[in-house]
Protein backbone atom coordinates (compact mmCIF):
# COMPACT_ATOMS: atom_id res chain seq x y z
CA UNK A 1 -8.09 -46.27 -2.58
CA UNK A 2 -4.75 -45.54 -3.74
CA UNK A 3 -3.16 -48.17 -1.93
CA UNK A 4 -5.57 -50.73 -3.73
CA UNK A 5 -4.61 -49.02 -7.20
CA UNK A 6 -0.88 -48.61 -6.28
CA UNK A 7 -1.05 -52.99 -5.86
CA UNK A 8 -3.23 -53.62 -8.57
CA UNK A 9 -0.86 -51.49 -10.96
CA UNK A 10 2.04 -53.73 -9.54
CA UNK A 11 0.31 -56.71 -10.03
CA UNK A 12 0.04 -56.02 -13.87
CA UNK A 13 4.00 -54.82 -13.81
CA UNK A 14 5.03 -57.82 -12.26
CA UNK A 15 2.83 -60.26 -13.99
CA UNK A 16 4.81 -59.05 -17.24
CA UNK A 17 1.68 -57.59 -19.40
CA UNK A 18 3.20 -54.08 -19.64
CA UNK A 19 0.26 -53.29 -22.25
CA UNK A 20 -3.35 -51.47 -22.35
CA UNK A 21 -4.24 -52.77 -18.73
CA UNK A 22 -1.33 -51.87 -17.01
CA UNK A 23 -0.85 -48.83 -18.39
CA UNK A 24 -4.57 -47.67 -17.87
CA UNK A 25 -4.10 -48.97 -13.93
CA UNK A 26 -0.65 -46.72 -13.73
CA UNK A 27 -2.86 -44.13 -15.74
CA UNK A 28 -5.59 -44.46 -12.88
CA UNK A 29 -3.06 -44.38 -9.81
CA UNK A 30 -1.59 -41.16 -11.04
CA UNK A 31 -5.06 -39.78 -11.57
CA UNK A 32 -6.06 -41.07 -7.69
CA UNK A 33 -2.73 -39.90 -6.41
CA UNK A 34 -2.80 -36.82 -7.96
CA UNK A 35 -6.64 -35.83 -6.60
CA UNK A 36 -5.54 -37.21 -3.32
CA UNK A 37 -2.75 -35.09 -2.41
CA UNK A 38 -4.30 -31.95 -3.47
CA UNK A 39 -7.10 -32.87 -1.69
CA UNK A 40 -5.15 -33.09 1.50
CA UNK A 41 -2.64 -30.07 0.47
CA UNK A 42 -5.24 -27.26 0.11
CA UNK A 43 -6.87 -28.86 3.34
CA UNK A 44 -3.99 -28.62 5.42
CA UNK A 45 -3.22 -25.18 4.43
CA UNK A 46 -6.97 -24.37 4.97
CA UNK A 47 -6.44 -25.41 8.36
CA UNK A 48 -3.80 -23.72 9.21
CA UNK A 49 -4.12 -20.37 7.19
CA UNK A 50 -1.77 -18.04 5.97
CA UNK A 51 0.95 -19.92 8.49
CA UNK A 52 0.79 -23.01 6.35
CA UNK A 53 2.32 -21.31 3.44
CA UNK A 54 5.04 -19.90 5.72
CA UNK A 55 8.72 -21.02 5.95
CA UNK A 56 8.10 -21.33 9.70
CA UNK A 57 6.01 -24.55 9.23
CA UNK A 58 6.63 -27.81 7.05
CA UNK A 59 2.91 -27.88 5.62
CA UNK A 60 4.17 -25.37 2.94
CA UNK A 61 7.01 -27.32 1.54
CA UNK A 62 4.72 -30.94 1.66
CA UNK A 63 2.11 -28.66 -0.04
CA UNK A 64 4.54 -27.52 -2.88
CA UNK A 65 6.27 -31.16 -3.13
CA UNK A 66 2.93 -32.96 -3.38
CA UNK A 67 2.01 -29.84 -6.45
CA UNK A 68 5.34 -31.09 -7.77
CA UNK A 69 4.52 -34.34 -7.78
CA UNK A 70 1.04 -34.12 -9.63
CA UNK A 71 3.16 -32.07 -12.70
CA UNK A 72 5.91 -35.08 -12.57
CA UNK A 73 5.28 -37.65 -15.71
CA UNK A 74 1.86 -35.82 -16.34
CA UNK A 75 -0.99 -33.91 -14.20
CA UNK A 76 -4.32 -35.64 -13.73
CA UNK A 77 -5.63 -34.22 -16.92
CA UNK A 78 -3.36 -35.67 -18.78
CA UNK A 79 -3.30 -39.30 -17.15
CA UNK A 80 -7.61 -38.98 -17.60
CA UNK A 81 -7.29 -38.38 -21.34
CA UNK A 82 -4.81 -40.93 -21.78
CA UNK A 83 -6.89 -43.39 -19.75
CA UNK A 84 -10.14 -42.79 -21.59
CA UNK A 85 -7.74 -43.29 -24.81
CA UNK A 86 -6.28 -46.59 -24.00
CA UNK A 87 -8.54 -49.84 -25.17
């Protein structure tokens, strides 16, 4: 699903109409994106336990980018209200 957003949010860049609809698309990518990769983050450190959040393994540093990553240009909160905003 975010694959499908992350093209239909280029589409609308590249087409030129950098207004409501491509802002709400980027607005619903980031939301996706965002849901996605803490779905995936909590589930891989579910998986492995308390070793996930260890130095030892990578899963805690991909865990703490992909919480970076949500924060950067706006968390899914904000990219919901600003979606539900936009006309």
């Amino acid at each position: 699903m975010s694959k499908s957003s992350g093209d239909a949010s280029a589409g609308t860049i590249s087409s030129g109409s950098i207004a409501a609809v491509s802002t709400r698309s980027i607005s619903a990518l980031k939301v996706q994106v965002g849901k996605s990769g803490r779905f995936v983050g909590q589930n891989a450190i579910q998986l492995h336990g308390g070793m996930g959040m260890t130095d030892e393994l990578n899963i805690g540093h991909y865990f703490k980018r992909l919480t970076a990553i949500e924060t950067l240009f706006g968390n899914v909160d904000h990219h919901l209200k600003k979606y539900s905003n936009v006309a």
